[in-house]
N, C-alpha and C. Protein backbone atom coordinates (compact mmCIF):
# COMPACT_ATOMS: atom_id res chain seq x y z
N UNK A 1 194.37 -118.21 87.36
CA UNK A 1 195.35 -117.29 86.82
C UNK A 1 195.02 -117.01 85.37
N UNK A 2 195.25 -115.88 85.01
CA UNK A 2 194.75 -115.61 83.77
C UNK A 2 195.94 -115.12 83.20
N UNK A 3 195.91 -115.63 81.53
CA UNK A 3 196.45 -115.56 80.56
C UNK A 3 196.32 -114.07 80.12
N UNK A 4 197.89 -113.28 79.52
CA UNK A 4 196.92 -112.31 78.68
C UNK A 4 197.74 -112.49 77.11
N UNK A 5 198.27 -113.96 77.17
CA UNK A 5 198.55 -114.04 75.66
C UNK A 5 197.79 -114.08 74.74
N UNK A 6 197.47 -113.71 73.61
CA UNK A 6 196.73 -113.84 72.52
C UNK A 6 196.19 -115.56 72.30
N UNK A 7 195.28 -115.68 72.07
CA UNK A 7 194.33 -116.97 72.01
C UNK A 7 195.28 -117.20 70.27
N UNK A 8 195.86 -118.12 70.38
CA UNK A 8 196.31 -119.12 68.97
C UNK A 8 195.04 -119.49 67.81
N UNK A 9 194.39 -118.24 68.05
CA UNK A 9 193.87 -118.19 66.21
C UNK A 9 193.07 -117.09 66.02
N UNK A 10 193.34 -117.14 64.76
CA UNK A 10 192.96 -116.15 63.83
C UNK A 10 191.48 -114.93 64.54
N UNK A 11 190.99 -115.86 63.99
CA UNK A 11 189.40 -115.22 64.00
C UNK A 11 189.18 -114.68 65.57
N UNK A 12 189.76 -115.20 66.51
CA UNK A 12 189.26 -114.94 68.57
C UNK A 12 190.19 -113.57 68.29
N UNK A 13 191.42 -112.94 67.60
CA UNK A 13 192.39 -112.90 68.08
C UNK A 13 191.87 -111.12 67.11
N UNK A 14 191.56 -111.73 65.91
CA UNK A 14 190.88 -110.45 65.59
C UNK A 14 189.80 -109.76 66.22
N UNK A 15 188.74 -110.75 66.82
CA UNK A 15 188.00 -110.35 67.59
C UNK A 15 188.09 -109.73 69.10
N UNK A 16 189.12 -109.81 69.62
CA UNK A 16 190.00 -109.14 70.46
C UNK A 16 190.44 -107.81 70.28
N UNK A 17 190.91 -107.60 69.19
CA UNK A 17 191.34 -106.23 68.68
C UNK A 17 190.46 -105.58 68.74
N UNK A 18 189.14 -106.07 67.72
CA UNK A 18 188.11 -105.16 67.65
C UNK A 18 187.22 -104.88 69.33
N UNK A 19 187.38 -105.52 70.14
CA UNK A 19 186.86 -105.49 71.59
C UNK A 19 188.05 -104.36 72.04
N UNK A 20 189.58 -104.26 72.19
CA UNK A 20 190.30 -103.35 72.19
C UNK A 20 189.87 -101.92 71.46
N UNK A 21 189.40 -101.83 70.65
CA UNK A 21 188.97 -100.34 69.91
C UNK A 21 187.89 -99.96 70.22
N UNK A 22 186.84 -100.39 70.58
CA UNK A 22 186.06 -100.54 71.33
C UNK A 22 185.92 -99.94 72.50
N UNK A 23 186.41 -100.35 72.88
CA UNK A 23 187.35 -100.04 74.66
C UNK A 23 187.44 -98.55 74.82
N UNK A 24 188.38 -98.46 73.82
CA UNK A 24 189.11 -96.91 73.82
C UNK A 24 187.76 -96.19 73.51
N UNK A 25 186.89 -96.52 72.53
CA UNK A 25 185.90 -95.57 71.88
C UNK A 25 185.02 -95.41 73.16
N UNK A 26 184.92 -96.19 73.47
CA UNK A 26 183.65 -95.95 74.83
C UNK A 26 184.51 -95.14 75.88
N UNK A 27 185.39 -94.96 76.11
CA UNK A 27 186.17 -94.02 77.01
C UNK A 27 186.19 -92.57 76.92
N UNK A 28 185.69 -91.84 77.76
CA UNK A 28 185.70 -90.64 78.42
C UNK A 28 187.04 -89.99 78.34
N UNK A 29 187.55 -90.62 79.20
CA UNK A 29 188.84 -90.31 79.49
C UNK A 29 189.67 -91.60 79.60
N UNK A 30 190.90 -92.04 78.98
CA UNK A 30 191.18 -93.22 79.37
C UNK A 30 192.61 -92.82 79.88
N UNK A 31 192.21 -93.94 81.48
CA UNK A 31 193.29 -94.17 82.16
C UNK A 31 194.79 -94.41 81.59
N UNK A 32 195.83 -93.84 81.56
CA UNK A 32 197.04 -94.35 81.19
C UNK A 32 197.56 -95.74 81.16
N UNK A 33 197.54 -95.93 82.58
CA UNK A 33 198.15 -97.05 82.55
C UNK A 33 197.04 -98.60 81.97
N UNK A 34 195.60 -98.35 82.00
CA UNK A 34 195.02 -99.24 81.15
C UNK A 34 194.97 -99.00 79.83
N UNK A 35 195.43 -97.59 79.39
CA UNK A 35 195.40 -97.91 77.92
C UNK A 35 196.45 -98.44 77.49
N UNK A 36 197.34 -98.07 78.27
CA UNK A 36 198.60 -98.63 78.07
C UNK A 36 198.59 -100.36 77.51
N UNK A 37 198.02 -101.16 78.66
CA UNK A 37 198.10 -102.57 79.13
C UNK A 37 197.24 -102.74 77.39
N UNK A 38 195.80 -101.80 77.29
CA UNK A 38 195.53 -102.41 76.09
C UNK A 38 196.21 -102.27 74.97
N UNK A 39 197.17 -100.91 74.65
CA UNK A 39 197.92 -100.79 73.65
C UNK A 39 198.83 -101.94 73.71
N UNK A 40 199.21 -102.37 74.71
CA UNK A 40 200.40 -103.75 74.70
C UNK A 40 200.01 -105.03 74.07
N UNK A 41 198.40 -105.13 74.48
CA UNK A 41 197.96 -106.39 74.34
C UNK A 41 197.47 -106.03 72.68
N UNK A 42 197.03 -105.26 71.84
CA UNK A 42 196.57 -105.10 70.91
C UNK A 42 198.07 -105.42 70.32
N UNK A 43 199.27 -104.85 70.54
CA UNK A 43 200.26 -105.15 69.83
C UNK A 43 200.24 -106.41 69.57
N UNK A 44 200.25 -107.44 70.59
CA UNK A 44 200.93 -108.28 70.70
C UNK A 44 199.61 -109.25 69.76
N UNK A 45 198.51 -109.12 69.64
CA UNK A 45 197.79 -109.72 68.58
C UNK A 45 197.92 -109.71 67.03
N UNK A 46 197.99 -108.17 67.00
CA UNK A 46 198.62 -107.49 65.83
C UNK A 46 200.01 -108.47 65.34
N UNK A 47 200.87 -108.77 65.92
CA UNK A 47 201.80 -109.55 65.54
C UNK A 47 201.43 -110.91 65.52
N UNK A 48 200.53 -111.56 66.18
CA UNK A 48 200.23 -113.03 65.69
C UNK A 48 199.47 -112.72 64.35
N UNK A 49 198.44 -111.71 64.38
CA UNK A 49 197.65 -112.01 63.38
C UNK A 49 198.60 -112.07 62.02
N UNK A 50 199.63 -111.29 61.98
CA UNK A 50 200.05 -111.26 60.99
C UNK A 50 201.01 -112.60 60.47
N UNK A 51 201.79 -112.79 61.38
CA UNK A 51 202.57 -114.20 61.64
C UNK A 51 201.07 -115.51 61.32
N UNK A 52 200.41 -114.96 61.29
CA UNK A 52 199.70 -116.40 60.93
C UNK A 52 198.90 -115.91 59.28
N UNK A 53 198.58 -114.53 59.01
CA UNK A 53 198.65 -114.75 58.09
C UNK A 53 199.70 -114.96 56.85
N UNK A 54 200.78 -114.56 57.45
CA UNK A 54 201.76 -114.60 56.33
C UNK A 54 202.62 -116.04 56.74
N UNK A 55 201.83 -117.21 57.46
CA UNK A 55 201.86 -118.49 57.13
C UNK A 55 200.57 -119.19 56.29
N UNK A 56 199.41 -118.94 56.42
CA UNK A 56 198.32 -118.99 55.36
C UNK A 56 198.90 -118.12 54.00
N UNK A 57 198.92 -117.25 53.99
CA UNK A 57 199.35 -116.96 52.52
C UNK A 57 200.61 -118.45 52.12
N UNK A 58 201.93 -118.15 52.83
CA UNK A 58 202.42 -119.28 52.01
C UNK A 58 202.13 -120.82 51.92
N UNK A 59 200.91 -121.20 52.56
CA UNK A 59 200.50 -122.45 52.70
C UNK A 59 199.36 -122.37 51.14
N UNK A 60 199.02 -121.19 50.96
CA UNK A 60 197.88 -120.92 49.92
C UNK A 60 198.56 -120.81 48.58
N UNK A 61 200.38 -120.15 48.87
CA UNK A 61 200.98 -120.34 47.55
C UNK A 61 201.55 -122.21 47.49
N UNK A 62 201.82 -122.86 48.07
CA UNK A 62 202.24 -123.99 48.24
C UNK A 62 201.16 -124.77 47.52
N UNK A 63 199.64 -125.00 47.42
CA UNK A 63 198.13 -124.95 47.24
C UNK A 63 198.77 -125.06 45.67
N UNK A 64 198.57 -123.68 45.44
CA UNK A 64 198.17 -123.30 44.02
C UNK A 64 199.70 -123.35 43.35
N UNK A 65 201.13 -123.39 43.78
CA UNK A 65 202.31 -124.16 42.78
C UNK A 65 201.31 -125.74 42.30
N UNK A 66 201.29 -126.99 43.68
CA UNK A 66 200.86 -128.34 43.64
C UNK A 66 199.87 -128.08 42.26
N UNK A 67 198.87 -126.97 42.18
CA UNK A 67 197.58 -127.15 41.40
C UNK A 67 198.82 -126.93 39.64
N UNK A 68 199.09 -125.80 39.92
CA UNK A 68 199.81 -125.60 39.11
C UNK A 68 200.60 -126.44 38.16
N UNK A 69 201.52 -127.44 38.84
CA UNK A 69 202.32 -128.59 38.71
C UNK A 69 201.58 -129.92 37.46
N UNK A 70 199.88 -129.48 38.16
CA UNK A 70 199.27 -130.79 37.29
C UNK A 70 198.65 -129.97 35.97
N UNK A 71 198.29 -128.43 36.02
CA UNK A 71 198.03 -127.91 34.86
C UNK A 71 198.25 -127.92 33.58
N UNK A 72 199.72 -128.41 33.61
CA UNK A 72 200.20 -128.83 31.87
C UNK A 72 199.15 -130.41 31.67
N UNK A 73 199.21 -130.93 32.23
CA UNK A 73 198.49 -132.03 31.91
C UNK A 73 197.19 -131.81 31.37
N UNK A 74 196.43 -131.06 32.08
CA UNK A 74 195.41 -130.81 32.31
C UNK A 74 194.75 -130.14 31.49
N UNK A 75 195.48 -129.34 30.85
CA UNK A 75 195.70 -128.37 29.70
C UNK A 75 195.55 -129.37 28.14
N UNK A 76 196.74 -130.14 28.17
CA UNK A 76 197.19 -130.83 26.69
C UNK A 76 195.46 -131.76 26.56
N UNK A 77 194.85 -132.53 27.60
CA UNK A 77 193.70 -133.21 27.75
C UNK A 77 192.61 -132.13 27.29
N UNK A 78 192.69 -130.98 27.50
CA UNK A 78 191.38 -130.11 27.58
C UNK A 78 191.68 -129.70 25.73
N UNK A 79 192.65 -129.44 25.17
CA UNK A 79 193.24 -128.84 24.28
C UNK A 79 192.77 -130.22 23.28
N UNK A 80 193.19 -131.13 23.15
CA UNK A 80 192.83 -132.23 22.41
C UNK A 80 191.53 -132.71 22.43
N UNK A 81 190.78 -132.50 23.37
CA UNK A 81 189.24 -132.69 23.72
C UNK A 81 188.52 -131.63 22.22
N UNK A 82 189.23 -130.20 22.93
CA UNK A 82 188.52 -129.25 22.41
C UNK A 82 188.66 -129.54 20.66
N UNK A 83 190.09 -129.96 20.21
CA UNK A 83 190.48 -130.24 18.91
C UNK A 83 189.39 -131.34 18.24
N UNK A 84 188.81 -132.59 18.71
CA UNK A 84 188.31 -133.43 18.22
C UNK A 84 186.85 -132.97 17.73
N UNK A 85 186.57 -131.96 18.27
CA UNK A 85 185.13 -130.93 18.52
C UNK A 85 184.75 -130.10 17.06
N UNK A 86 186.19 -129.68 17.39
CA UNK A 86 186.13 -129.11 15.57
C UNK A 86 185.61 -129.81 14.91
């Protein structure tokens, strides 16, 4: 039995899409009801892809607050380094 949910990641899922456009471009004439099925299934990637990137983006802002957090430190050390130099 075959699946036609979107494969749970990124990169298969884009590569899907682009196999979907594809599809259409090589078509003569395309059948309704299969373009249909592919317009459905392209949707429905289209919405993971995005749902997962706009969980990577906030995992990437989460990243760089943590980096952020130790920067004052990091800063006053680099700043006093640089002072003794003079």
């Amino acid at each position: 039995m075959s699946s036609k949910k979107p494969t749970k990641n990124l990169g298969s899922s884009l590569k899907k899409l682009e196999e979907i456009v594809e599809w259409f471009d090589q078509q003569k004439e395309v059948d309704v009801e299969k373009g249909l099925e592919k317009v459905r299934q392209g949707v429905e990637l289209i919405k993971y892809c995005r749902s997962r990137l706009a969980k990577v983006k906030n995992e990437f802002e989460e990243v760089k607050e943590e980096l952020e957090k130790d920067e004052p430190v990091n800063e006053v050390d680099n700043n006093s380094s640089k002072e003794s130099l003079l």
